[in-house]
Every structure is written in C-alpha cells, then in structure tokens.
N, C-alpha and C. Protein backbone atom coordinates (compact mmCIF):
# COMPACT_ATOMS: atom_id res chain seq x y z
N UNK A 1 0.84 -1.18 0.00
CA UNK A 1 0.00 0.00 0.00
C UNK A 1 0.89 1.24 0.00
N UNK A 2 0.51 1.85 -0.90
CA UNK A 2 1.28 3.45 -1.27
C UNK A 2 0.91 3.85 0.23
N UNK A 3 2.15 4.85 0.83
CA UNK A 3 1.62 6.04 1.71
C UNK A 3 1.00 7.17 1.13
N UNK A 4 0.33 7.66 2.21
CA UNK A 4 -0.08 9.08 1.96
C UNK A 4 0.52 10.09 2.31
N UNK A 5 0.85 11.19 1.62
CA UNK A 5 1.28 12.20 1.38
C UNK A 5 1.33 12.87 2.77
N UNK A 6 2.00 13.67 2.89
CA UNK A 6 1.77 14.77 4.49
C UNK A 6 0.20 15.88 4.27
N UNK A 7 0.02 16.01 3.35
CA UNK A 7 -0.66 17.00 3.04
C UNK A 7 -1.95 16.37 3.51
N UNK A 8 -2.32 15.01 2.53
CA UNK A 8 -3.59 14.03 2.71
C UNK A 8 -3.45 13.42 4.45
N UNK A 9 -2.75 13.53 5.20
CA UNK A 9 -3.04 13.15 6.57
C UNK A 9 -3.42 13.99 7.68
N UNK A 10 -2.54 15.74 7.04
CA UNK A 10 -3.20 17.15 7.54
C UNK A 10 -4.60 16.82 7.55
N UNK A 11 -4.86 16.76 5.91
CA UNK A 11 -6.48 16.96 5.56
C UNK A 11 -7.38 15.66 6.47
N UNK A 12 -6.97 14.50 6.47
CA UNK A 12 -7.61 13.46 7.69
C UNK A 12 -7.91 14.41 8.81
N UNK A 13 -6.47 15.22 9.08
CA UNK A 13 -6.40 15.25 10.51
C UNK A 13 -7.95 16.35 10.77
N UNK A 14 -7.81 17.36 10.14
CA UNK A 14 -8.90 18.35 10.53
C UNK A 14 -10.53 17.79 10.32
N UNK A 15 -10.25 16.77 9.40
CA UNK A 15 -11.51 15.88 9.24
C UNK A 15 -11.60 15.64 10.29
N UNK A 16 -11.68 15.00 10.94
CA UNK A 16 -11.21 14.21 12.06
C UNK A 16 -11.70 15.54 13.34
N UNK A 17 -10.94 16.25 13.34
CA UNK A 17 -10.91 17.29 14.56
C UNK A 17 -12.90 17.73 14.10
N UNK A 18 -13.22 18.26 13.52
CA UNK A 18 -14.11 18.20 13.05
C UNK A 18 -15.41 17.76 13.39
N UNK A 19 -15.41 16.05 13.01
CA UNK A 19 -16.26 15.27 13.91
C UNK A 19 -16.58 15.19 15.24
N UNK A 20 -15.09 15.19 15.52
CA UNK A 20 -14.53 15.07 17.32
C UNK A 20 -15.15 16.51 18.10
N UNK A 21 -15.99 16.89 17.12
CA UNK A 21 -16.59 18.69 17.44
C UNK A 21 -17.74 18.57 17.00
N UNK A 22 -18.26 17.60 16.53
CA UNK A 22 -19.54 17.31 16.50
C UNK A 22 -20.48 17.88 15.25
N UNK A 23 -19.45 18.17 14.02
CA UNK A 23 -20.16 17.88 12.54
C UNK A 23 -19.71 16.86 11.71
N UNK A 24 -20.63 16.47 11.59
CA UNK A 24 -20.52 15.18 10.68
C UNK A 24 -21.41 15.34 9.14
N UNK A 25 -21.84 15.80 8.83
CA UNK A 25 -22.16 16.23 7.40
C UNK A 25 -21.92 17.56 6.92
N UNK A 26 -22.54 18.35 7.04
CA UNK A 26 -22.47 20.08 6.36
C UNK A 26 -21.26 21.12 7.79
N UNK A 27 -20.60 22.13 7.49
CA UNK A 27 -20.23 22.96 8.34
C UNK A 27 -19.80 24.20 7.25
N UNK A 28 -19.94 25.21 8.17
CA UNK A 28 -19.68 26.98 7.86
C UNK A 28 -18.82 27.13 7.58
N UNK A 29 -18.40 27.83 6.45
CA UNK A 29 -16.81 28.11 6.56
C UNK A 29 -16.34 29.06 7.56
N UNK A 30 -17.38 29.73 8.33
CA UNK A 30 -16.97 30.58 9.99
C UNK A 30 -16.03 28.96 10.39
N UNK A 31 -16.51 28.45 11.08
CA UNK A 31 -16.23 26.97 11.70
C UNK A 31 -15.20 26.95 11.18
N UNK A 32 -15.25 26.04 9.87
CA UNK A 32 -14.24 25.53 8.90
C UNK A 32 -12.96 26.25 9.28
N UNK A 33 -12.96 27.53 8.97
CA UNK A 33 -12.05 28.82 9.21
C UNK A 33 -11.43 28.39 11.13
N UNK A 34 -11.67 28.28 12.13
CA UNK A 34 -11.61 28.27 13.05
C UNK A 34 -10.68 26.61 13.49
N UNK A 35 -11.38 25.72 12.45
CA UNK A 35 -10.69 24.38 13.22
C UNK A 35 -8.99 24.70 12.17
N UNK A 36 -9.32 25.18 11.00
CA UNK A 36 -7.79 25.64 10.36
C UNK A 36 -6.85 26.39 10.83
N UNK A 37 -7.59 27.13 11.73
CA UNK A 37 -5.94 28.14 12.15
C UNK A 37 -6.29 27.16 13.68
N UNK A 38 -6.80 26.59 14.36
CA UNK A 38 -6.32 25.91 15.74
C UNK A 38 -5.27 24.67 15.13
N UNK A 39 -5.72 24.02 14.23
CA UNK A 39 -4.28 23.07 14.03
C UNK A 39 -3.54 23.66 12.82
N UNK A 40 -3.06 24.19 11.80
CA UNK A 40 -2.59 24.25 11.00
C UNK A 40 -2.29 25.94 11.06
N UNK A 41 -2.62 26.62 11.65
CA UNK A 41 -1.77 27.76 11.61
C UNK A 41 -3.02 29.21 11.05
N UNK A 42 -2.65 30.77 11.50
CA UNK A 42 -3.76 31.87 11.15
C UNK A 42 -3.32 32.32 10.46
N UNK A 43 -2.21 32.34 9.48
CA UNK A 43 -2.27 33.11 8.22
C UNK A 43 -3.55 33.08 6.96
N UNK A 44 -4.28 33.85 6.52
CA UNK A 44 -4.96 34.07 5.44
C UNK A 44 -4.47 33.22 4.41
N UNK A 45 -3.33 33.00 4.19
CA UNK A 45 -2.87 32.30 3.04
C UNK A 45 -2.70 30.51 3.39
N UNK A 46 -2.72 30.34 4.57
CA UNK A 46 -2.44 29.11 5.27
C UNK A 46 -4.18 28.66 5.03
N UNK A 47 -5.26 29.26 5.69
CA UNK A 47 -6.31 28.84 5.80
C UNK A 47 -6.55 28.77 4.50
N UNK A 48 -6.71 29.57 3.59
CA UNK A 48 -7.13 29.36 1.96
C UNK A 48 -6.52 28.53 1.36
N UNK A 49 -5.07 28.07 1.62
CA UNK A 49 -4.44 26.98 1.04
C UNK A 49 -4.77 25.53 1.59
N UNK A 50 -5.26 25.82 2.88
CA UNK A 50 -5.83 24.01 3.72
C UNK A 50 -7.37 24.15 2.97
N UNK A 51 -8.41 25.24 2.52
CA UNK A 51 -9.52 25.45 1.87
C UNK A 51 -9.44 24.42 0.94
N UNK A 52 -8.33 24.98 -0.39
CA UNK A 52 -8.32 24.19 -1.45
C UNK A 52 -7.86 23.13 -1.58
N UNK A 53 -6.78 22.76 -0.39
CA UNK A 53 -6.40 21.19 -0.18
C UNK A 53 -7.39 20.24 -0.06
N UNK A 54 -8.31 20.81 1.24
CA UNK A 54 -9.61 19.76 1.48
C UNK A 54 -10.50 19.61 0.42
N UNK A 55 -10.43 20.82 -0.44
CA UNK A 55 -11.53 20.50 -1.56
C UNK A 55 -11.19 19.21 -2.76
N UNK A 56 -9.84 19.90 -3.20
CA UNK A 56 -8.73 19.38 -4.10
C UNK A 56 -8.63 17.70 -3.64
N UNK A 57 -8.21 16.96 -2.73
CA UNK A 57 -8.44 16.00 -2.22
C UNK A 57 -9.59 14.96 -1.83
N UNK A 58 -10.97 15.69 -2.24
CA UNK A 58 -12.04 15.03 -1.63
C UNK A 58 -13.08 15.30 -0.55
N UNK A 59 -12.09 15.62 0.71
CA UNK A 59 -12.43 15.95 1.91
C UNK A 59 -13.58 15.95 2.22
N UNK A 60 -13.65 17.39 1.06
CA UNK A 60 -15.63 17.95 1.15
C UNK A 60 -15.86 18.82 -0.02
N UNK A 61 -16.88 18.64 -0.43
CA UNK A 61 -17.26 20.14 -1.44
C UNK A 61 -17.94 20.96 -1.08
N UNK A 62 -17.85 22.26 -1.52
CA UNK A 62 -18.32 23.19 -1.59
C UNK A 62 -20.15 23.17 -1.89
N UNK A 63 -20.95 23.92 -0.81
CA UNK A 63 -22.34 23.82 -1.60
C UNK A 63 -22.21 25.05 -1.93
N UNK A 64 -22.37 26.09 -1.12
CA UNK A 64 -22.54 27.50 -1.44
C UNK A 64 -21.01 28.24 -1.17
N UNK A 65 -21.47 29.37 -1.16
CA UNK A 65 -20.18 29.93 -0.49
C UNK A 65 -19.68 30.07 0.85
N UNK A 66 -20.96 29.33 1.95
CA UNK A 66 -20.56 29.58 3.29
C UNK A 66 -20.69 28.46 3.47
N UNK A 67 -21.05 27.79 3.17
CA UNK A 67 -21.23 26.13 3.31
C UNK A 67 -20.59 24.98 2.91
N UNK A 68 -19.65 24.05 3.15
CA UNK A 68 -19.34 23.06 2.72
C UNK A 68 -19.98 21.44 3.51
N UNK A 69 -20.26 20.54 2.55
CA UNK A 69 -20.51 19.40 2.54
C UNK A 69 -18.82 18.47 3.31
N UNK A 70 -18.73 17.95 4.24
CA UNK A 70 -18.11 17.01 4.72
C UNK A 70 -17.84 15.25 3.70
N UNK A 71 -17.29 15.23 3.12
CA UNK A 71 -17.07 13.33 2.73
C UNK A 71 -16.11 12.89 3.90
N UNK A 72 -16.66 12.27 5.05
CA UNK A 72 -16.77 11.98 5.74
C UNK A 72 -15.47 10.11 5.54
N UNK A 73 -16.01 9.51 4.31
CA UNK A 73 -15.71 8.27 4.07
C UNK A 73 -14.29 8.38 3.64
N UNK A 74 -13.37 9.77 3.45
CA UNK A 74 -11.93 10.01 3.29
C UNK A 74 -11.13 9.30 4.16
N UNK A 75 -11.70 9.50 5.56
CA UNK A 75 -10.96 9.33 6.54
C UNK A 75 -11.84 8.79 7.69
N UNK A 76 -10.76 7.62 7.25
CA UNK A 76 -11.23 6.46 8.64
C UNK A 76 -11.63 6.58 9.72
N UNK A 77 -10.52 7.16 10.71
CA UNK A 77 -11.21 7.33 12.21
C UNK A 77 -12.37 8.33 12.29
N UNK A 78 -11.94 9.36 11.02
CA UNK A 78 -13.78 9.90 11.58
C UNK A 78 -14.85 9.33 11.39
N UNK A 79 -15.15 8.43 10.27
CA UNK A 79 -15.67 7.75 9.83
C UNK A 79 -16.25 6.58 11.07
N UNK A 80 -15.02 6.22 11.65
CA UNK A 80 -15.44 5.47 12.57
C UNK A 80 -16.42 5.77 13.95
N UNK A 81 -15.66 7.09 14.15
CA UNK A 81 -16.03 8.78 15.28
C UNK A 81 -17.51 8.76 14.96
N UNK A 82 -17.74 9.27 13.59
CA UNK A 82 -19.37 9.61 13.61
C UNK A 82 -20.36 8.26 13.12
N UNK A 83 -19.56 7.06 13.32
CA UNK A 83 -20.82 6.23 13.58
C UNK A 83 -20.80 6.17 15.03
N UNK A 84 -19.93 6.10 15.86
CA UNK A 84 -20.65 5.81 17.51
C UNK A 84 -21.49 7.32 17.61
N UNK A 85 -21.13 8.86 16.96
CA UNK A 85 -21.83 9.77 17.58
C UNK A 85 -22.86 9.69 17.16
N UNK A 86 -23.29 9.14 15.92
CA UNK A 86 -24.63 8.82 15.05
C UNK A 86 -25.41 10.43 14.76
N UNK A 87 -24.86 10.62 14.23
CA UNK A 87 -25.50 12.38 13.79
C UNK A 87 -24.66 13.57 14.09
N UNK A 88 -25.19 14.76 13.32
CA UNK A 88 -24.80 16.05 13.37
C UNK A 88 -25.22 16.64 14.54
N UNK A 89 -23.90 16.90 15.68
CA UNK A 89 -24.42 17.63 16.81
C UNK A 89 -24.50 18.56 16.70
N UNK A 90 -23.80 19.49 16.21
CA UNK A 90 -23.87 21.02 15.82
C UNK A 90 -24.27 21.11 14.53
N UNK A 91 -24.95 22.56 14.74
CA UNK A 91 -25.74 22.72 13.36
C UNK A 91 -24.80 24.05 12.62
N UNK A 92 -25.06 24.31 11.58
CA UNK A 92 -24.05 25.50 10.78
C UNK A 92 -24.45 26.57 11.25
C-alpha cells in the first residue's frame, strides 16, 4: 500500500478534529475557518491553502459559499467517530 502524502493526513487530521466537534455532514466556513488556524496555523494564506487542499483531495465540497458538505468516508477514524456519535451535533 502506497503512503499518503503529508498533506492528505493534515487533511484526515482536521476531518477528524471536526467530527470530534460534532459535525458530521455540512459545516460553515466561519467553523471551517476556526478548526484551520487551531491546528494548521492563522495566516490568510495558510487557511485558503488548507480550503483548497480539502476540496482538491475530496475531503468535502463546496455547496454554497458559506457552506461546505463534509465526505466523511476520506478518513477512517472519523468515519469510525461519527458512527458511535450517530448524527450532526452542531448545526451551521
């Protein structure tokens, strides 16, 4: 099995942080914006570059402009995370 990249295990990781925060399908890019600079750093250019990583990769898409969709099935342990939490605790 190929490894994954540093970049694709970042993008797990905030998946991941994410769930562990209690969205599991849709979140704000307010939010979104917030779990990016707590692990990965507050530069403007840092958060817009983890933006297009997660998109670029799968992660999640875009619905609107404040809204992104979660793919959830990227990454395992969350995957695993939001079947014991069984739903979206927080809402957008």
């Amino acid at each position: 099995m190929k490894a994954k990249s540093r970049t694709y295990q970042c993008c797990g990781e905030i998946v991941t942080h994410l769930v562990n925060e209690g969205y599991t399908y849709q979140i704000s890019l307010h939010e979104l914006r917030k779990a990016i600079v707590l692990l990965r750093g507050g530069d403007p250019r840092t958060v817009k570059t983890w933006i297009e990583n997660l998109l670029l990769l799968g992660f999640m898409n875009k619905i609107n402009r404040n809204v992104f969709k979660l793919n959830i099935e990227k990454c395992p342990e969350a995957l695993e995370r939001m079947v014991k939490v069984r739903g979206q605790k927080k809402l957008i």
